[in-house]
Protein backbone atom coordinates (compact mmCIF):
# COMPACT_ATOMS: atom_id res chain seq x y z
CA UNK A 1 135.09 91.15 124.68
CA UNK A 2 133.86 91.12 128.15
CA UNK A 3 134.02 87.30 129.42
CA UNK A 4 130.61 86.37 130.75
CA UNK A 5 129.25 83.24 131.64
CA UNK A 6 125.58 82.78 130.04
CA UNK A 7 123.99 83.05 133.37
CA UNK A 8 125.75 86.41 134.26
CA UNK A 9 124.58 87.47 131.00
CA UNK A 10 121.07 86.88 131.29
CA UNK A 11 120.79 88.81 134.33
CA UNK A 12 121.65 91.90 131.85
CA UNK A 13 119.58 90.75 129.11
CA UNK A 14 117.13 91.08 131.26
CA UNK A 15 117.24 94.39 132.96
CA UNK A 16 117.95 95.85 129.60
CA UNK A 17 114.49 93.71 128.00
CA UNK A 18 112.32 95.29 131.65
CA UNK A 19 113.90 99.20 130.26
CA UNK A 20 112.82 98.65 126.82
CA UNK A 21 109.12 97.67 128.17
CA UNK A 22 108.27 94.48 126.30
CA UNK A 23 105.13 93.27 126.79
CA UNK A 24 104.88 90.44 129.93
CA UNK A 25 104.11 87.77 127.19
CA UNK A 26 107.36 88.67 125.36
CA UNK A 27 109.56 88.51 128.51
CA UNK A 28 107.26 85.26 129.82
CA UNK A 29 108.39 83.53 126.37
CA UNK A 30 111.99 84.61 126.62
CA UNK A 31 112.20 83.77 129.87
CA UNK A 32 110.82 80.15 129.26
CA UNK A 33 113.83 79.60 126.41
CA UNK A 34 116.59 81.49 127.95
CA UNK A 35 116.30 80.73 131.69
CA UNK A 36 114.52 77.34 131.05
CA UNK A 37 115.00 75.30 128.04
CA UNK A 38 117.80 75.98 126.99
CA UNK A 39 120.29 76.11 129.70
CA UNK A 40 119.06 72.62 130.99
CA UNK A 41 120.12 71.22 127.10
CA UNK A 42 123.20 72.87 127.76
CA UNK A 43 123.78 71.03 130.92
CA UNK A 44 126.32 73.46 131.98
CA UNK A 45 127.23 77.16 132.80
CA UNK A 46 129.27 78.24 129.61
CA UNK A 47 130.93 81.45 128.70
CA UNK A 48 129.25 82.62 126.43
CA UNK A 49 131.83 82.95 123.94
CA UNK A 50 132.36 79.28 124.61
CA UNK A 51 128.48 78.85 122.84
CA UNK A 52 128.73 77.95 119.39
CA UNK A 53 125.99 77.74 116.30
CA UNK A 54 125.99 73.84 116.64
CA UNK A 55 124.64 74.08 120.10
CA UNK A 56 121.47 76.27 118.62
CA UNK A 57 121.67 73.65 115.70
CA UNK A 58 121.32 70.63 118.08
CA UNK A 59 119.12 72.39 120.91
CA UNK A 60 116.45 73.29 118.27
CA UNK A 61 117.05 69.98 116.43
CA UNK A 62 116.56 68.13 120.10
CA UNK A 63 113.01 69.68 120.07
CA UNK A 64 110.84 67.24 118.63
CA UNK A 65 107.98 67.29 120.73
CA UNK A 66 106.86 71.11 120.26
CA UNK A 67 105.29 72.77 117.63
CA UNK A 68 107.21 74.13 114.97
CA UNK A 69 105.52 77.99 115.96
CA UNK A 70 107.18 76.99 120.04
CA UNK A 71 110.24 76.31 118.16
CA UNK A 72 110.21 79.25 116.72
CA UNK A 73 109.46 80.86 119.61
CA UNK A 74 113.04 79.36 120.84
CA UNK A 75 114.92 80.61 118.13
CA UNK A 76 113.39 84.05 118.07
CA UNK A 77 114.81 84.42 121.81
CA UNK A 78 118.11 82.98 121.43
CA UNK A 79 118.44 85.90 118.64
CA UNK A 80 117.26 88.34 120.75
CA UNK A 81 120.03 87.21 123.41
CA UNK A 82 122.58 87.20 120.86
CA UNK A 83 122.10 90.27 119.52
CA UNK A 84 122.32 92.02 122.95
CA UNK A 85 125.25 90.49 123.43
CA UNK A 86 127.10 91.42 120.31
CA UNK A 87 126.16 95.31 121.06
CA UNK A 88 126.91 95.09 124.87
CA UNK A 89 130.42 93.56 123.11
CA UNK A 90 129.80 90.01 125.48
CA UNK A 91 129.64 87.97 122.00
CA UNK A 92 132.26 88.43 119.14
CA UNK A 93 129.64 86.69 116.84
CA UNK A 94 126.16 86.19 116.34
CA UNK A 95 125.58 82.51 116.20
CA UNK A 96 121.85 81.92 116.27
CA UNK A 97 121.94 84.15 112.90
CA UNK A 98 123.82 80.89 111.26
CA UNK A 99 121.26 78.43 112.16
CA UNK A 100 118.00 79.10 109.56
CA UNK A 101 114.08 79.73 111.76
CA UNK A 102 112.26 76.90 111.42
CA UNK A 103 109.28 77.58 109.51
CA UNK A 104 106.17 77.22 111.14
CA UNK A 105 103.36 75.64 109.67
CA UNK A 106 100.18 77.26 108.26
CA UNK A 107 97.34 75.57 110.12
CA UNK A 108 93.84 75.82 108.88
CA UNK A 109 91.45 78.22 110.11
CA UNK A 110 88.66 76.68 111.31
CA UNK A 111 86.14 79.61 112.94
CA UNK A 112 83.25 79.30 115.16
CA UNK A 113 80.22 78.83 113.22
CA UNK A 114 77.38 81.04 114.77
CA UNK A 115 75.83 77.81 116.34
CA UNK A 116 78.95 77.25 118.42
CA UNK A 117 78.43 81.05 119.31
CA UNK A 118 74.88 80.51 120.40
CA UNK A 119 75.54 77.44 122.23
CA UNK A 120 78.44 78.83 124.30
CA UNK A 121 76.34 81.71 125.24
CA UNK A 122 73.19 79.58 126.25
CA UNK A 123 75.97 77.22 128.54
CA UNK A 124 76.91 79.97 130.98
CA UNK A 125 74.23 80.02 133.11
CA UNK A 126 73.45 76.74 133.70
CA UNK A 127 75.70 73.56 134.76
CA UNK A 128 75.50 70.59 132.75
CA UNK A 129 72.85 68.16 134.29
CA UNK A 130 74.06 65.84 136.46
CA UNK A 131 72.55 63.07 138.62
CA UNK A 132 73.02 61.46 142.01
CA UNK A 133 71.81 57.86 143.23
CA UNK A 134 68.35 57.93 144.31
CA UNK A 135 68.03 61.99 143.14
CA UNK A 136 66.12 63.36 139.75
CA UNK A 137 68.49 64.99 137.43
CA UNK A 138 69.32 68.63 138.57
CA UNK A 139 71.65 71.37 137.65
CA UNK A 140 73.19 74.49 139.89
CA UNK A 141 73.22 78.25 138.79
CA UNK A 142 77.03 79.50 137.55
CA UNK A 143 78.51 82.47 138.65
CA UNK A 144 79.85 84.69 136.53
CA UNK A 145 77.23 84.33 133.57
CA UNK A 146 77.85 88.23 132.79
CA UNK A 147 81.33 88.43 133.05
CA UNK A 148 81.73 85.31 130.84
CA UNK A 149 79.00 86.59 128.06
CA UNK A 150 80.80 90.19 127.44
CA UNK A 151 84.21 88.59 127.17
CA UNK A 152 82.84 85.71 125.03
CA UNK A 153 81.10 89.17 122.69
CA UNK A 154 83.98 91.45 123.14
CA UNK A 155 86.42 88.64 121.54
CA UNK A 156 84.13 87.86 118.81
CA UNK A 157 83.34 92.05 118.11
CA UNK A 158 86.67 93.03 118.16
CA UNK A 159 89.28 90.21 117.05
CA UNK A 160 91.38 91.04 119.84
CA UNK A 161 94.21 89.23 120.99
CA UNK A 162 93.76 87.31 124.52
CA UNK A 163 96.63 89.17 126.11
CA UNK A 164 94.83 92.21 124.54
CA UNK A 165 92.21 91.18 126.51
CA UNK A 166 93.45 90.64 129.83
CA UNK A 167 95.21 94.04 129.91
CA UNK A 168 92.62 96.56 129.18
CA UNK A 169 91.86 98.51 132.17
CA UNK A 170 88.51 100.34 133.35
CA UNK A 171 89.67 103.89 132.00
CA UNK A 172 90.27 101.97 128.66
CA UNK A 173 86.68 101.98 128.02
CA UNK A 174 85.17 104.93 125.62
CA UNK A 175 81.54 104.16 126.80
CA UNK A 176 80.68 107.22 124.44
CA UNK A 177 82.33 106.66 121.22
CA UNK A 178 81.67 102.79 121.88
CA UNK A 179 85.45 102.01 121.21
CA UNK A 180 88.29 100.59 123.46
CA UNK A 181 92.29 101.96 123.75
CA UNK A 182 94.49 98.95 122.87
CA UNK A 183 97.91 99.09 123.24
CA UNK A 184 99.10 95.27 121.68
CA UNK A 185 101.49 93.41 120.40
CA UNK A 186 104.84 95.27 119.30
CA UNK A 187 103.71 98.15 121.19
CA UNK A 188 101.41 99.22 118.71
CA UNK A 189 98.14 101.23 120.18
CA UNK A 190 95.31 101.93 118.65
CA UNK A 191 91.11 102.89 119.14
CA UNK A 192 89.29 99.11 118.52
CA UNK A 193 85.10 100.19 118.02
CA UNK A 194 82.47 97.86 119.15
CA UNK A 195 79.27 96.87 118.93
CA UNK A 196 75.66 98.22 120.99
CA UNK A 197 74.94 95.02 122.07
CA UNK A 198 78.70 94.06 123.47
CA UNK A 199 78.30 97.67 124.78
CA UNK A 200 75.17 96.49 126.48
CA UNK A 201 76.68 93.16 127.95
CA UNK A 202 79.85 94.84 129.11
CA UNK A 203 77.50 97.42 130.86
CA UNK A 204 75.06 94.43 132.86
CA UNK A 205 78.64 92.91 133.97
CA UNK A 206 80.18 96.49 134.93
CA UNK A 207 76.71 97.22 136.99
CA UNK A 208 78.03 94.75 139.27
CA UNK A 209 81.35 96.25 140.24
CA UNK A 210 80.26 99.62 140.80
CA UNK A 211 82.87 100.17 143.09
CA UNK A 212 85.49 99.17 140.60
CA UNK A 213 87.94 102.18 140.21
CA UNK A 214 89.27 103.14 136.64
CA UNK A 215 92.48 101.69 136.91
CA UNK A 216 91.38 98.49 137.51
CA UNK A 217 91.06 95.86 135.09
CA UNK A 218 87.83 95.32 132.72
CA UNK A 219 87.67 91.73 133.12
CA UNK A 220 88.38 90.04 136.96
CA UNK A 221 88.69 86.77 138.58
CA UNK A 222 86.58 86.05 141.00
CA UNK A 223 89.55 86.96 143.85
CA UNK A 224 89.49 90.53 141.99
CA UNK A 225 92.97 89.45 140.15
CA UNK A 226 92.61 90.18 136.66
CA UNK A 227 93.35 87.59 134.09
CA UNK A 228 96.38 86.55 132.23
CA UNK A 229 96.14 84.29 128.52
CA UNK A 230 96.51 80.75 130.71
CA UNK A 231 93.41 81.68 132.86
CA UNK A 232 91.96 83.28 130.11
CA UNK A 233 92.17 79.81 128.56
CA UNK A 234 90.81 77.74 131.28
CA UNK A 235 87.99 79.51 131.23
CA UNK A 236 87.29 79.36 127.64
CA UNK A 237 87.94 75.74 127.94
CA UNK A 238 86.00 75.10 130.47
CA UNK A 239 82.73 77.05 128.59
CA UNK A 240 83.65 75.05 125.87
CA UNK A 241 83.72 71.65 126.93
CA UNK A 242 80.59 73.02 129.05
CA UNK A 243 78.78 73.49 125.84
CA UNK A 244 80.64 70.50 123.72
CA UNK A 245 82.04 72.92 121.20
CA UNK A 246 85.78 71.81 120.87
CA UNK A 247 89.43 73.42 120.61
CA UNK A 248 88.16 76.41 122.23
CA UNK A 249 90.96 79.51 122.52
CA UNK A 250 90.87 83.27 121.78
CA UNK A 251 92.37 83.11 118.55
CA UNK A 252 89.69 81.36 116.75
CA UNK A 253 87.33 84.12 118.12
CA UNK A 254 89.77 86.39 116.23
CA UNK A 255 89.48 84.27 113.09
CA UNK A 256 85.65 84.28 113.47
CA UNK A 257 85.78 88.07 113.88
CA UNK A 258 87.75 88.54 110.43
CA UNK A 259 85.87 86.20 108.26
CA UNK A 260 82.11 87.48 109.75
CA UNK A 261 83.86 90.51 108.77
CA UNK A 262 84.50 90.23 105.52
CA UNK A 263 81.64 88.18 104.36
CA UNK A 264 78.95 91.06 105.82
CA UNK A 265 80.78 93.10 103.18
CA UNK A 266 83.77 94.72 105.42
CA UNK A 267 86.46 96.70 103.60
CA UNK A 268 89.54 94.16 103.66
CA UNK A 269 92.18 96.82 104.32
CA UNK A 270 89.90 98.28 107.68
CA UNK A 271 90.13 94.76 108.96
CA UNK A 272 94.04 94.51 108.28
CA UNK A 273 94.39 98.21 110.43
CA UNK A 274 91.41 96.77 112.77
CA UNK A 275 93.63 93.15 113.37
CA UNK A 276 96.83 95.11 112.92
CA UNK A 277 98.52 92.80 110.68
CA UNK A 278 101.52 94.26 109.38
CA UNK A 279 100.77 92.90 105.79
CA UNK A 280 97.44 91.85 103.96
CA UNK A 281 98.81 88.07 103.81
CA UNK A 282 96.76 87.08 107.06
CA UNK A 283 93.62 89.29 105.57
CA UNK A 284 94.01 87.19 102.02
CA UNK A 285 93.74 83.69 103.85
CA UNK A 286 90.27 84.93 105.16
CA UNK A 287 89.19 86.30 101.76
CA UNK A 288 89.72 82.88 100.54
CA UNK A 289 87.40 80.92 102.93
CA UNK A 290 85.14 84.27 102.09
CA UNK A 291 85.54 83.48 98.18
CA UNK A 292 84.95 79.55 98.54
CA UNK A 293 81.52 80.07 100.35
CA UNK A 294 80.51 82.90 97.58
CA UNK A 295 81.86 80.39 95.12
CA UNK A 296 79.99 77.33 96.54
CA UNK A 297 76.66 79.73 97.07
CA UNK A 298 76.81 79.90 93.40
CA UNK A 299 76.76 76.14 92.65
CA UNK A 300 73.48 76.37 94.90
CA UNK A 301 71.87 79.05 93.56
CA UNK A 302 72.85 79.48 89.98
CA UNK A 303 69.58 79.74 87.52
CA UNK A 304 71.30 78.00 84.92
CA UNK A 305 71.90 75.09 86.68
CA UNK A 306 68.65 74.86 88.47
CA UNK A 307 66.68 75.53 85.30
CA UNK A 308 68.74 72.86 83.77
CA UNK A 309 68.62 75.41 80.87
């Protein structure tokens, strides 16, 4: 065994998790556990032989204000540590394998409706109204309004992840085949289609960075940066509480996506491939909320019932 101290040891973790190209939201999250969280619950600089399974126990049992997905999150990169360390022979055991994952809950999926759609969209070019002492009610012109409408159409076409999102570049774009190169989470990389009219809006917005070259990102700030998921989030926030639709994020644009999806008659496994789920467990919770609207159109509709026959 090679006797590191944890700190030492995360500067090879590291350099090995940059060679293995993990995505920058894998290595953000890992570095938030292993350089953050839980070295200030340690309190000290340990070997890391010294680092036993009740110091996972009690650091994810001392965790009581995240969610149980974040503390998953913790757990999941305190394995991925460990099991560097066993194969670069800096551990003799694995101890985060004795402690069990918390299980995260299921939360409900609660889509846009198409009104929250509509009303987003119609927010983005006006402020809200606002007034001053002795001054009418008024309004100002937002920037942006393009930009803002294909991302808001591009999430909802697609079912892409935010990160997805925020990398594709300019030379991702397949104006012809009306499809975009992905490469996502786990490394996976596929062709994602979308619509005419996304097409259409990501065209108006594009018309006004014609000097944009193809390696550039799709999507921009308004310094030229391109986004990452927190921005990304502000600004869905911020159209959201614009428009007074709450709990506004990319994912539920992804869980609109799937269930419009199925209930326009899409083919269940072309939305798993589509979503890439790695099982059809995600695509059966959506067929659900798909079969309790076809089941509670029924109750409406049914002859017998409203023949009273």
């Amino acid at each position: 065994m090679i006797p590191l101290r944890y700190s030492q040891a995360l500067q090879g973790f590291f350099l090995s998790a940059q060679s293995r190209k993990l995505s920058h939201h894998t290595i953000e999250d890992y570095e938030n556990t292993l350089l953050k969280k839980f070295p200030d619950f340690l309190g000290q600089d340990l070997l890391v032989e010294e680092i036993t399974s009740h110091h996972i126990e009690e650091f994810l049992a001392a965790q009581t204000t995240v969610s149980k997905k974040t503390a998953l999150n913790y757990h999941v990169g305190l394995s991925a540590f460990w099991t560097w360390a066993m194969r670069e022979k800096i551990a003799r055991e694995h101890v985060v394998h004795a402690v069990p994952a918390p299980k995260p809950e299921h939360r409900d999926i609660v889509p846009y409706t198409e009104q929250d759609i509509r009303t987003m969209l119609n927010s983005l070019e006006r402020s809200k109204r606002y007034s001053r002492p002795g001054k009418r009610m008024s309004d100002n012109a937002l920037r942006n309004t393009e930009r803002n409408r294909a991302i808001i159409l591009l999430l909802l076409d697609t079912g892409i992840r935010n990160e997805e999102l925020c990398n594709i570049k300019l030379h991702d774009l397949d104006k012809r085949n009306q499809r975009i190169y992905i490469f996502g989470k786990g490394s996976k990389e596929r062709h994602v289609p979308f619509s005419a009219r996304t097409h259409q809006a990501i065209w108006r917005y594009l018309t006004l960075r014609s000097e944009a070259n193809l390696n550039e990102p799709l999507f921009v700030l308004e310094n030229g940066r391109p986004f990452n998921r927190h921005r990304l989030l502000d600004l869905l926030q911020t159209i959201g509480n614009r428009a007074g639709v709450t709990d506004v994020t990319a994912h539920r644009f992804r869980h609109a996506c799937a269930i419009e999806y199925l209930r326009n008659g899409g083919d269940p496994y072309a939305l798993q491939r589509l979503l890439v789920h790695s099982t059809l467990d995600m695509v059966k919770r959506y067929l659900a909320i798909v079969q309790a609207d076809i089941e509670k159109a029924h109750r409406r509709a049914s002859p017998v019932d409203n023949w009273a026959l």
